[in-house]
Protein backbone atom coordinates (compact mmCIF):
# COMPACT_ATOMS: atom_id res chain seq x y z
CA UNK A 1 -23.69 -17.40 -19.00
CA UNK A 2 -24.87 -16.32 -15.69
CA UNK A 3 -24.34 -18.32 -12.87
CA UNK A 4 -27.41 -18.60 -11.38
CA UNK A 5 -27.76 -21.03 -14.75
CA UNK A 6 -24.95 -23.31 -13.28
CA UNK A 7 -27.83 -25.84 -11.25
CA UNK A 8 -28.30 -27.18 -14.57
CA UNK A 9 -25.24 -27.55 -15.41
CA UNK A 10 -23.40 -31.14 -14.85
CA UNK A 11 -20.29 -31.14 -12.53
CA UNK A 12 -16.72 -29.92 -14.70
CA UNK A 13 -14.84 -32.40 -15.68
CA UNK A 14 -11.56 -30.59 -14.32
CA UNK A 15 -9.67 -32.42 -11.64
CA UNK A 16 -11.34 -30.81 -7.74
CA UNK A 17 -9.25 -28.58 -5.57
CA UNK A 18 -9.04 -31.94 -3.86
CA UNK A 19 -6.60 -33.46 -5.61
CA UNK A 20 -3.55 -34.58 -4.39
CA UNK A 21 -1.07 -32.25 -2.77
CA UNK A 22 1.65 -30.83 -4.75
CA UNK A 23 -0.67 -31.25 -8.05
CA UNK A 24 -1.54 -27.98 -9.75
CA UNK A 25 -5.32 -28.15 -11.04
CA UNK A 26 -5.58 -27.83 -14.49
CA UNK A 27 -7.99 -25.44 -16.39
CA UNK A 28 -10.26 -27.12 -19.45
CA UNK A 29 -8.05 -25.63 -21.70
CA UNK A 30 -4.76 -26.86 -20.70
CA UNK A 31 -4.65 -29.14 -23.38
CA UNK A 32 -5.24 -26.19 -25.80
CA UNK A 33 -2.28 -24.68 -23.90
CA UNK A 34 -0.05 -28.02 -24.45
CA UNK A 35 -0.69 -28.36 -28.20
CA UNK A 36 -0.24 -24.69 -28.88
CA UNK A 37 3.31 -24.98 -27.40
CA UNK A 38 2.87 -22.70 -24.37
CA UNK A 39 5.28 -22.51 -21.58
CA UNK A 40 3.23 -24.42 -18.91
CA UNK A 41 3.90 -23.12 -14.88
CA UNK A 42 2.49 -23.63 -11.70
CA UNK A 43 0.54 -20.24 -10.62
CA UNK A 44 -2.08 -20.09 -7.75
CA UNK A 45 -2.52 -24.23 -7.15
CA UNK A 46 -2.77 -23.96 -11.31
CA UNK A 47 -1.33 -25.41 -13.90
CA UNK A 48 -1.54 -22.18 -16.48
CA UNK A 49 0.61 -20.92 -19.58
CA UNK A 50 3.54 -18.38 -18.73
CA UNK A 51 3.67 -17.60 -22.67
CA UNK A 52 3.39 -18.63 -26.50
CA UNK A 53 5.66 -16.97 -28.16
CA UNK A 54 7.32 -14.02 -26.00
CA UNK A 55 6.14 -11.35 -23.07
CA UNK A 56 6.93 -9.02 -25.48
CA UNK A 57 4.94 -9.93 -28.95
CA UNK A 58 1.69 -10.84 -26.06
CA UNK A 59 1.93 -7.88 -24.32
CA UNK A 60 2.34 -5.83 -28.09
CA UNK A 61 -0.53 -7.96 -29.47
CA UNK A 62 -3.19 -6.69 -26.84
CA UNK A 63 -2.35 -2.55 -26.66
CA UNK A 64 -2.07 -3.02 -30.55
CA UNK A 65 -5.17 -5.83 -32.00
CA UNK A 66 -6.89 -8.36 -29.43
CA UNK A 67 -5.34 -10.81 -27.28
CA UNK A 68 -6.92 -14.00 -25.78
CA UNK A 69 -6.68 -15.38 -21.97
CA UNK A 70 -7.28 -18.16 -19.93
CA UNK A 71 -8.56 -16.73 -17.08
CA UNK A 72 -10.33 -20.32 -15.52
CA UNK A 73 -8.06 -20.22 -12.86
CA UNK A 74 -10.22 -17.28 -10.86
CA UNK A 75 -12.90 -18.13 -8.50
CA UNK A 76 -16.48 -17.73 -8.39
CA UNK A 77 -18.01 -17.64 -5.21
CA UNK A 78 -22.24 -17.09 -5.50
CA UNK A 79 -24.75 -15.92 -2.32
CA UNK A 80 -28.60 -15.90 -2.83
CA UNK A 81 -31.11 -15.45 -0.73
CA UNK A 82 -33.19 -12.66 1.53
CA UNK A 83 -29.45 -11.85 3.42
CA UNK A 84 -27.09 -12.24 0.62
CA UNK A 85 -26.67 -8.27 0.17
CA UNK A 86 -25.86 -7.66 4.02
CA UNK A 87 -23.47 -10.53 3.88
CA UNK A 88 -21.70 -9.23 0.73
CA UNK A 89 -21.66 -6.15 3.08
CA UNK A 90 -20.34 -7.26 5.87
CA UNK A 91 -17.26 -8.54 4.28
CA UNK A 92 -16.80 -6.10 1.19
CA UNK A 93 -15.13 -2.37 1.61
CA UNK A 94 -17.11 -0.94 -0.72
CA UNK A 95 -20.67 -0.56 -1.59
CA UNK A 96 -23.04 -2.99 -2.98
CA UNK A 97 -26.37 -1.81 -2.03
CA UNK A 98 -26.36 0.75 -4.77
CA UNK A 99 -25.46 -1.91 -7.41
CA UNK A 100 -27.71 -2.45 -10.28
CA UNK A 101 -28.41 -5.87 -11.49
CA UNK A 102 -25.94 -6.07 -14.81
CA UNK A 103 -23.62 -3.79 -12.45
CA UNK A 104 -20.24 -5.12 -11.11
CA UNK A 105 -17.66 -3.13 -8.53
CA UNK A 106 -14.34 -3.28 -7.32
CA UNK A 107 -13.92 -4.33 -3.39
CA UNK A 108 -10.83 -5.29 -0.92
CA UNK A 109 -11.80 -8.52 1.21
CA UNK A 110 -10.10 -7.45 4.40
CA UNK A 111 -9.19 -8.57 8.02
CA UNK A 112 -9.83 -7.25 11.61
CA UNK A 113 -6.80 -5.00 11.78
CA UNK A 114 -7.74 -3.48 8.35
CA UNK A 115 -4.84 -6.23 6.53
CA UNK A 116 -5.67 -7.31 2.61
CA UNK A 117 -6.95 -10.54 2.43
CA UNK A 118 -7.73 -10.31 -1.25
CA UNK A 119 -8.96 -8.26 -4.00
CA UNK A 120 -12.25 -8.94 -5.65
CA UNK A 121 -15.03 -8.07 -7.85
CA UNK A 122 -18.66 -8.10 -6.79
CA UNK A 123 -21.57 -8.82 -9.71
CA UNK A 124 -25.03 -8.37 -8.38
CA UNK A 125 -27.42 -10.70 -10.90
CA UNK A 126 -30.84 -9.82 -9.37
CA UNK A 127 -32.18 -8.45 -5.70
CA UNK A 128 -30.78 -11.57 -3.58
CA UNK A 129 -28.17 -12.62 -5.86
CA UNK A 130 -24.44 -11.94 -6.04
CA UNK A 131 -21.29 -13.69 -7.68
CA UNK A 132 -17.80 -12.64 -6.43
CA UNK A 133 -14.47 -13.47 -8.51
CA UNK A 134 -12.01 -13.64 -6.36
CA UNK A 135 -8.27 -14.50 -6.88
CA UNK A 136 -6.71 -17.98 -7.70
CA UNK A 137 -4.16 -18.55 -4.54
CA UNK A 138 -5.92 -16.98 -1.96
CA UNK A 139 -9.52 -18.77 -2.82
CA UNK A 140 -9.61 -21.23 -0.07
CA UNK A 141 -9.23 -18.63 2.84
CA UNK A 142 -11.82 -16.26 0.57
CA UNK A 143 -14.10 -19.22 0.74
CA UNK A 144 -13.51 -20.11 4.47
CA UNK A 145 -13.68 -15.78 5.06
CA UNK A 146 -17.03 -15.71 3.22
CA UNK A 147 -18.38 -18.80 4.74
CA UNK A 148 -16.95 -17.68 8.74
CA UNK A 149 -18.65 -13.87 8.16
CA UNK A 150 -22.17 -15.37 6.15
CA UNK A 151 -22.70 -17.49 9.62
CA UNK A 152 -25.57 -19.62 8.47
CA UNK A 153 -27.24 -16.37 7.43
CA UNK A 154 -26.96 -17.16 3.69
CA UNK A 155 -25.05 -19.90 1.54
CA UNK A 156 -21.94 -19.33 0.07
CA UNK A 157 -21.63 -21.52 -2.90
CA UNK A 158 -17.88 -22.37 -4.71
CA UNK A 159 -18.92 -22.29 -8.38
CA UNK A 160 -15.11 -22.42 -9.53
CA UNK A 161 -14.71 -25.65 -11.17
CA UNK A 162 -18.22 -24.96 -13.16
CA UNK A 163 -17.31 -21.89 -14.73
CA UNK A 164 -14.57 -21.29 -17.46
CA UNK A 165 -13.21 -17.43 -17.74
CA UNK A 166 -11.99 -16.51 -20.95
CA UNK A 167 -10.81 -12.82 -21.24
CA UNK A 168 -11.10 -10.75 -24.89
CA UNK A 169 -8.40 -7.67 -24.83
CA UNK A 170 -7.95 -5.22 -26.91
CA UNK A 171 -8.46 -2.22 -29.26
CA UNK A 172 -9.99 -4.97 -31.66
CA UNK A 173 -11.56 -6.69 -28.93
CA UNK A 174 -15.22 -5.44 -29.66
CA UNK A 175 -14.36 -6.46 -33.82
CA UNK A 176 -13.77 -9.89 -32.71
CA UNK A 177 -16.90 -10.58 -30.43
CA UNK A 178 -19.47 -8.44 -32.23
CA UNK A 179 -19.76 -11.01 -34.90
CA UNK A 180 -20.41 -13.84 -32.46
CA UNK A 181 -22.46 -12.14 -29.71
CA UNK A 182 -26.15 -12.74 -29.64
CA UNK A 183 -26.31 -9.46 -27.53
CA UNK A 184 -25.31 -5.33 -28.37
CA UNK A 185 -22.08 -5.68 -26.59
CA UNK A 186 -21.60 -1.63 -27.76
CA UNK A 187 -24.74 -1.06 -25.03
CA UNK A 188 -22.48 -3.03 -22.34
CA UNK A 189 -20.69 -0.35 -20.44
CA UNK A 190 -17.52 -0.98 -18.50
CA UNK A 191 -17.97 -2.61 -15.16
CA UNK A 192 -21.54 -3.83 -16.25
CA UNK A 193 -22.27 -7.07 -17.99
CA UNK A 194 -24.89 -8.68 -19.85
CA UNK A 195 -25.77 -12.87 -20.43
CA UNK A 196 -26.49 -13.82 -24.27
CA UNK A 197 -24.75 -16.27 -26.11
CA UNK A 198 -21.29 -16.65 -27.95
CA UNK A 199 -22.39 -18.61 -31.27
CA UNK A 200 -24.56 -21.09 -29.61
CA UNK A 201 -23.00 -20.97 -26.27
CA UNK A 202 -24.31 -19.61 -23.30
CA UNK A 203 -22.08 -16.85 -22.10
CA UNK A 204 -22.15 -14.09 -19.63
CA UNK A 205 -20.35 -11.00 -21.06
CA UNK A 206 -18.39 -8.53 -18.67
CA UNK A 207 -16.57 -5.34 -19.61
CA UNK A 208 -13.85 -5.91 -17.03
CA UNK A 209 -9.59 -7.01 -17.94
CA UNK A 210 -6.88 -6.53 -16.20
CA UNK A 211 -4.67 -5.25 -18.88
CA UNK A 212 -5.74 -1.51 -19.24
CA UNK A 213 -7.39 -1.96 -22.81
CA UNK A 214 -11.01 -2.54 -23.33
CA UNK A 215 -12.66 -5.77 -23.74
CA UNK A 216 -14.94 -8.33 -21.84
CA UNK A 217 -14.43 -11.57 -19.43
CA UNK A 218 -16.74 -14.36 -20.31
CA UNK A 219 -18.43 -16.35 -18.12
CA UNK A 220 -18.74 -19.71 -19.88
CA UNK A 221 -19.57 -23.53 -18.27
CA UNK A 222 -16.56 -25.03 -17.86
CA UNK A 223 -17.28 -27.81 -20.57
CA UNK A 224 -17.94 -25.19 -23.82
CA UNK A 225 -14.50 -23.34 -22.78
CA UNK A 226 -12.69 -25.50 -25.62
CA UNK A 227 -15.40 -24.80 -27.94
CA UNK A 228 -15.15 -20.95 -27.25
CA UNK A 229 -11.62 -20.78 -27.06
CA UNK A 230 -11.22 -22.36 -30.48
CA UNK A 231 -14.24 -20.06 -32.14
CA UNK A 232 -12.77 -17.37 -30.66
CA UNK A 233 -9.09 -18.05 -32.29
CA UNK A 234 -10.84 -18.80 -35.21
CA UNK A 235 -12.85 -15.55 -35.44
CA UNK A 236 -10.10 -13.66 -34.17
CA UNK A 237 -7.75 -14.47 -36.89
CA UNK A 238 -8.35 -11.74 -39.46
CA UNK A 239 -8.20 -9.01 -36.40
CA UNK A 240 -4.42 -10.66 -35.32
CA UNK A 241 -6.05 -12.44 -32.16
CA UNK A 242 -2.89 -13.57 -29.97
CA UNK A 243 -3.63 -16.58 -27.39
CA UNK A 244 -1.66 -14.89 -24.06
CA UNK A 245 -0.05 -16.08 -21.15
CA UNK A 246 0.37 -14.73 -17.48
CA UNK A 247 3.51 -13.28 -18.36
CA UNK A 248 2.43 -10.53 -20.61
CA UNK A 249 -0.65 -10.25 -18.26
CA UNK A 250 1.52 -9.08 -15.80
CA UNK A 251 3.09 -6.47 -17.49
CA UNK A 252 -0.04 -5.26 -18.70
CA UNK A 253 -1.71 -5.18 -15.56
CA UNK A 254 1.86 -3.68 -14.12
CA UNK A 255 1.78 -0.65 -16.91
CA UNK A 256 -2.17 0.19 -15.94
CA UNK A 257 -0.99 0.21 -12.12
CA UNK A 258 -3.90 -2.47 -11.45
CA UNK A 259 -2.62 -4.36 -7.99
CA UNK A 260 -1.74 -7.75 -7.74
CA UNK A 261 -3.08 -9.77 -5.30
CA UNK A 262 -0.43 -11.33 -2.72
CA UNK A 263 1.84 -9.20 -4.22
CA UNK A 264 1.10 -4.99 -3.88
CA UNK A 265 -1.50 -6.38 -1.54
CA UNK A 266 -1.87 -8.47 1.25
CA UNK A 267 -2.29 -9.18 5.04
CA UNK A 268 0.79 -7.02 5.84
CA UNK A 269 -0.82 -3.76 3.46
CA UNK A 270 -3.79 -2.10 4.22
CA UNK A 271 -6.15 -0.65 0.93
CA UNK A 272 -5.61 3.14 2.52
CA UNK A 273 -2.28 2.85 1.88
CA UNK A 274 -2.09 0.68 -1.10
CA UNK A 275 -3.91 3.96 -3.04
CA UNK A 276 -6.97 1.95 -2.91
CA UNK A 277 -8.91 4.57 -0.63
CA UNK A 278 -11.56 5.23 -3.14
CA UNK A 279 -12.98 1.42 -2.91
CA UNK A 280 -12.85 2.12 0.95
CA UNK A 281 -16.21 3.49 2.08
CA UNK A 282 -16.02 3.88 5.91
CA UNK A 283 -19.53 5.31 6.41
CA UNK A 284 -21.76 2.61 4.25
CA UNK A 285 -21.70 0.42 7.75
CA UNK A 286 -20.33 -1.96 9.32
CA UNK A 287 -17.74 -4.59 7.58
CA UNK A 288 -14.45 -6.48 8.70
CA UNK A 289 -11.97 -4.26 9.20
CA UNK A 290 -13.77 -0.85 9.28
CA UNK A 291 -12.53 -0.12 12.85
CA UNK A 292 -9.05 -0.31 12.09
CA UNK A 293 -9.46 1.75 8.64
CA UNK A 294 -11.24 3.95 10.47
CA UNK A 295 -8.27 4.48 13.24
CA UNK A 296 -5.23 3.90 10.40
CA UNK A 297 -6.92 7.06 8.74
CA UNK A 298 -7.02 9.54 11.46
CA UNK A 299 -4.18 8.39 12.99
CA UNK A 300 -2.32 9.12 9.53
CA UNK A 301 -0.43 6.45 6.67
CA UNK A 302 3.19 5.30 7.63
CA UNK A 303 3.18 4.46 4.46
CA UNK A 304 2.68 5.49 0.94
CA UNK A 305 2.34 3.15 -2.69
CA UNK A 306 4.09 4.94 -5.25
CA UNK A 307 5.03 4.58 -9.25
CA UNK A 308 8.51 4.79 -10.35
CA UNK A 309 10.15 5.36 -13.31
CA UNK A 310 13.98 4.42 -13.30
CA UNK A 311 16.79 5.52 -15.14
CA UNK A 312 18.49 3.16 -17.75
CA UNK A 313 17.21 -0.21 -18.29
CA UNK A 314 17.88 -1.88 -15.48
CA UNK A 315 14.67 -3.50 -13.63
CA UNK A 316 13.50 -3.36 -10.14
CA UNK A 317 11.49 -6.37 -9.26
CA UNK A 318 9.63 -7.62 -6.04
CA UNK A 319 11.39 -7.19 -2.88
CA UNK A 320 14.10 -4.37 -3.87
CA UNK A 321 14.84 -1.94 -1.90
CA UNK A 322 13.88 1.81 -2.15
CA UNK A 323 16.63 4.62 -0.96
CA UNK A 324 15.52 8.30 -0.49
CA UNK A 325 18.99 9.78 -0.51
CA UNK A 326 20.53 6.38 0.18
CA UNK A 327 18.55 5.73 2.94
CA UNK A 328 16.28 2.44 2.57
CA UNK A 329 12.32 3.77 2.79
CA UNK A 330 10.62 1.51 1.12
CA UNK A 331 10.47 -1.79 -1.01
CA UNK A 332 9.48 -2.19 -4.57
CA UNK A 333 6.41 -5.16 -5.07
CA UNK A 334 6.64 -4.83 -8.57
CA UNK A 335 8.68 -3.99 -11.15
CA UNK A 336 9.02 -4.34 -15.44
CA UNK A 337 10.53 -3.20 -18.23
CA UNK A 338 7.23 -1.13 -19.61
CA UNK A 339 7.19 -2.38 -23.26
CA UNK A 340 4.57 0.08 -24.51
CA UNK A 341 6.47 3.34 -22.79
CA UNK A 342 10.02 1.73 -23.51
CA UNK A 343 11.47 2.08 -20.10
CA UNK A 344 11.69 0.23 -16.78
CA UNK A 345 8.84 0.71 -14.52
CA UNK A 346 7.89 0.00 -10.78
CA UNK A 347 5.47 -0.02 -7.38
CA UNK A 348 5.68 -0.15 -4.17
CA UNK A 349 5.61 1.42 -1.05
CA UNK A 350 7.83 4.02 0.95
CA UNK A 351 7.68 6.14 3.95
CA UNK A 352 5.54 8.64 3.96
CA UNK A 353 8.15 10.94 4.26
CA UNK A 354 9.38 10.07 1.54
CA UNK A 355 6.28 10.27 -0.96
CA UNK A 356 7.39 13.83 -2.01
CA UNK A 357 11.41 13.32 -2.29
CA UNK A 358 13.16 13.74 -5.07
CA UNK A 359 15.90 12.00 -4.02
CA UNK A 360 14.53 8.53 -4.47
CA UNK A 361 16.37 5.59 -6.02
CA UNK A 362 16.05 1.69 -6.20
CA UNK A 363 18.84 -0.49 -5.19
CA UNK A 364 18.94 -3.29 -8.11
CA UNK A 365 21.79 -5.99 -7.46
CA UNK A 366 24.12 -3.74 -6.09
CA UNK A 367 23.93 -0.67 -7.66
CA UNK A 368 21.87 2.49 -6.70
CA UNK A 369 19.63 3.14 -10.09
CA UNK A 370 18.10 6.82 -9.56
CA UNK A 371 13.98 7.28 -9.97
CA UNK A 372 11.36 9.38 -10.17
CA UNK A 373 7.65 9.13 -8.64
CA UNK A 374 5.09 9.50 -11.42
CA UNK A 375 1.68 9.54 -11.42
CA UNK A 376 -0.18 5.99 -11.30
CA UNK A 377 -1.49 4.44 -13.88
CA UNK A 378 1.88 4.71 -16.19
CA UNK A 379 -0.26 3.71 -18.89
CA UNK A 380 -4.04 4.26 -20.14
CA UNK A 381 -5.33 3.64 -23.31
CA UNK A 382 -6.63 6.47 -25.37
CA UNK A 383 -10.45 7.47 -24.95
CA UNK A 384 -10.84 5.27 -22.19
CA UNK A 385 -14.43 4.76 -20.62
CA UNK A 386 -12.21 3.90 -17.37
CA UNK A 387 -14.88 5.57 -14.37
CA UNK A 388 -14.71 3.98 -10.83
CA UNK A 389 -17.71 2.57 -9.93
C-alpha cells in the first residue's frame, strides 16, 4: 500500500503514542501474538513478542524456509511537496536526489557534531514525495529532528499508527508471496519496491529485512494487518512459515553485521567510524552534521567497529570490554552465539590502534576469552543480490 493512499484511510485503531506513561503501545497484532503463546516484552515504547517457540528454531526457520515478523512497531514519517527532496537532504547523509520513484536507500539521521541520531531508510514515491522508516525508540526525537530541520518549508507527517509492517524472510520467502501478490514481485529488485495488492489487500511491497536473507516488508493499513498476518500463516504453511520474534531478529540482523540502532549506533558514535562511510556522502551538499564528518575524516578515526569471532562458547554481549594484549581498547555493543556458523560472535569498537592486532580478546565475566577480527558481515546468504544503493 503506498502511503500517499493513507488520506483515505480512517484513523488505526491502536492505542496513540499518547497514552499513558509507562504503557507500551501495542501493535494490531498483539492479540495474534497473545493467542499464539509468544513471549510478550516491552521494546521501543512497544509491547512486541521476544519469541514463539525458541531464538534458535526462529532464527533456523528464516536462513532455512520463510519466517514471519511484526515489524508495526517502526515509524513512518511522509514529506510532500515542491521542498520535500531538499528537506530529506538536509537531514539525510546520503543521497536522495538520484533516487528513482520505486527506489529506497539507506541513510544515518545525524547531529551537529557528526553523533548518530538514528538509522533510517528513505523511499521516494513520486517527484515531491518521500516516506522515511525510522526506528521504534528513537521516533519522537526523529519526528521533532525532521520537523526542527523542515522549518515550515514542507510538512512532516507521522503516519505510524496508520501503517502495519509485516516482514516476509527467507529462502522461501518469494514461494510464499508469489501466490498472493497481484504484482511480479521477481521484477522487484532489492532496495526497490512496488504497491499491488496481497489477496485483496492493498499492500506496498519492499525488498528490504533486516535478517540477511531475501524477502520483502509490507506496507499494509494498520486495520488489514490481522487479515494479512493470518493469510500469510495460512499460505505459508506448506513452505514451513515460522511467526518470529525480536529475539531471533537480533541474531539475524547480528550474523549479517546490520547495526542496531541505540545500540552499535548512537549520539556518542559517529557513521565514519561505525563502518558506515559508504552511506556518508560529504560532497552531495549541505546536511546536519557534514562539518564535523568532514573534520572527523581528515583529522583521522580514534576509533574503529570491528567483528569478532571468540574462542569457545562463551558470549560477549553489550558493554564488555575489549583487551589488545590485556589492555582495555574497546567495548563490545553486540554480541551472540551465531547459530548458523556455530560459534560465538561479536561488534564493537576499539582503538584504532588496535584494528590490526592480533592480540585482541574480550573480557566476559571475569575471564579473558581470546578473538579474532574477521571480516563484517559474518554471514551472507548464498547468491545474494545484496548491492549498496
Amino acid at each position: 500500500m503506498s502511503p500517499r493512499t493513507i488520506d483515505a484511510v480512517p484513523p488505526a485503531r491502536a492505542p496513540t503514542i499518547s497514552a499513558p506513561a509507562g504503557a507500551a503501545v501495542r501493535t494490531p497484532l498483539y492479540d495474534r501474538h497473545v493467542a499464539a503463546g509468544a513471549q510478550v516484552v516491552e521494546f521501543g515504547g512497544w509491547s512486541m513478542p521476544l519469541q514463539y517457540t525458541s531464538m534458535r528454531v526462529e532464527h533456523q526457520a528464516v536462513r532455512e524456509r520463510v519466517g514471519l515478523f511484526d515489524v508495526s512497531h517502526m515509524g513512518e514519517f511522509r514529506l510532500r511537496g515542491p521542498r520535500a527532496q531538499e528537506v530529506v537532504d538536509r537531514v539525510v547523509s546520503n543521497r536522495v536526489d538520484d533516487l528513482a520513484t520505486g527506489q529506497a536507500r539507506y541513510n544515518i539521521l545525524c547531529a551537529e557534531d557528526g553523533g548518530v541520531i538514528d538509522d533510517a531508510l528513505v523511499y521516494r514515491h513520486g517527484e515531491e514525495e518521500f516516506v522515511v522508516v525510522v526506528n521504534a525508540g528513537p521516533r519522537p526525537d526523529d519526528l521533532r529532528h525532521f520537523t526542527d530541520v523542515a522549518a515550515g518549508d514542507c510538512p512532516v507527517e507521522d503516519l505510524t499508527m496508520d501503517i502495519a509492517l509485516v516482514a516476509v524472510q527467507g529462502p522461501r520467502a518469494l514461494e510464499v508471496l508469489r501466490p498472493l501478490a497481484s504484482i511480479d514481485l521477481d521484477a522487484v529488485a532489492y532496495y526497490h519496491f512496488a504497491d499491488g495488492r496481497l489477496g485483496d489487500l492493498e499492500a506496498g511491497f519492499s525488498r528490504t529485512g533486516y535478517t540477511g536473507e531475501d524477502g520483502f516488508e509490507l506496507f499494509l493499513r494498520s486495520d488489514d494487518a490481522v487479515a494479512a498476518w493470518d493469510m500469510l500463516l495460512e499460505h505459508g504453511a506448506a513452505a514451513g512459515v515460522q511467526p518470529c520474534g525480536l529475539g531471533a531478529r537480533d541474531t539475524l540482523r547480528l550474523e549479517a553485521a546490520m547495526r542496531l540502532s541505540g545500540q552499535d549506533i548512537d549520539r556518542s558514535t559517529n557513521p565514519l567510524e561505525a563502518g558506515l562511510g559508504w552511506a556518508v556522502k560529504l560532497d552531495k551538499g549541505d546536511f546536519v552534521g557534514r562539518d564535523a564528518l568532514r573534520a572527523i575524516k581528515e583529522s583521522g578515526l580514534r576509533r574503529r567497529f570491528v567483528g569478532l569471532e571468540l574462542d569457545g562458547r562463551a558470549i560477549a554481549r553489550h558493554g564488555y570490554r575489549i583487551l589488545d594484549a590485556g589492555n582495555p581498547v574497546g567495548e563490545v555493543t553486540s554480541g551472540t552465539f551465531s547459530f548458523t556458523l556455530g560459534r560465538a560472535v561479536a561488534m564493537g569498537y576499539v582503538d584504532a590502534a588496535s584494528f590490526d592486532s592480533e592480540s585482541l580478546a574480550v573480557e566476559v565475566r571475569g575471564e579473558t576469552v581470546p578473538a579474532r577480527r574477521v571480516a563484517l558481515p559474518f554471514y551472507k546468504r548464498p547468491q545474494t543480490q545484496e548491492a549498496k544503493s
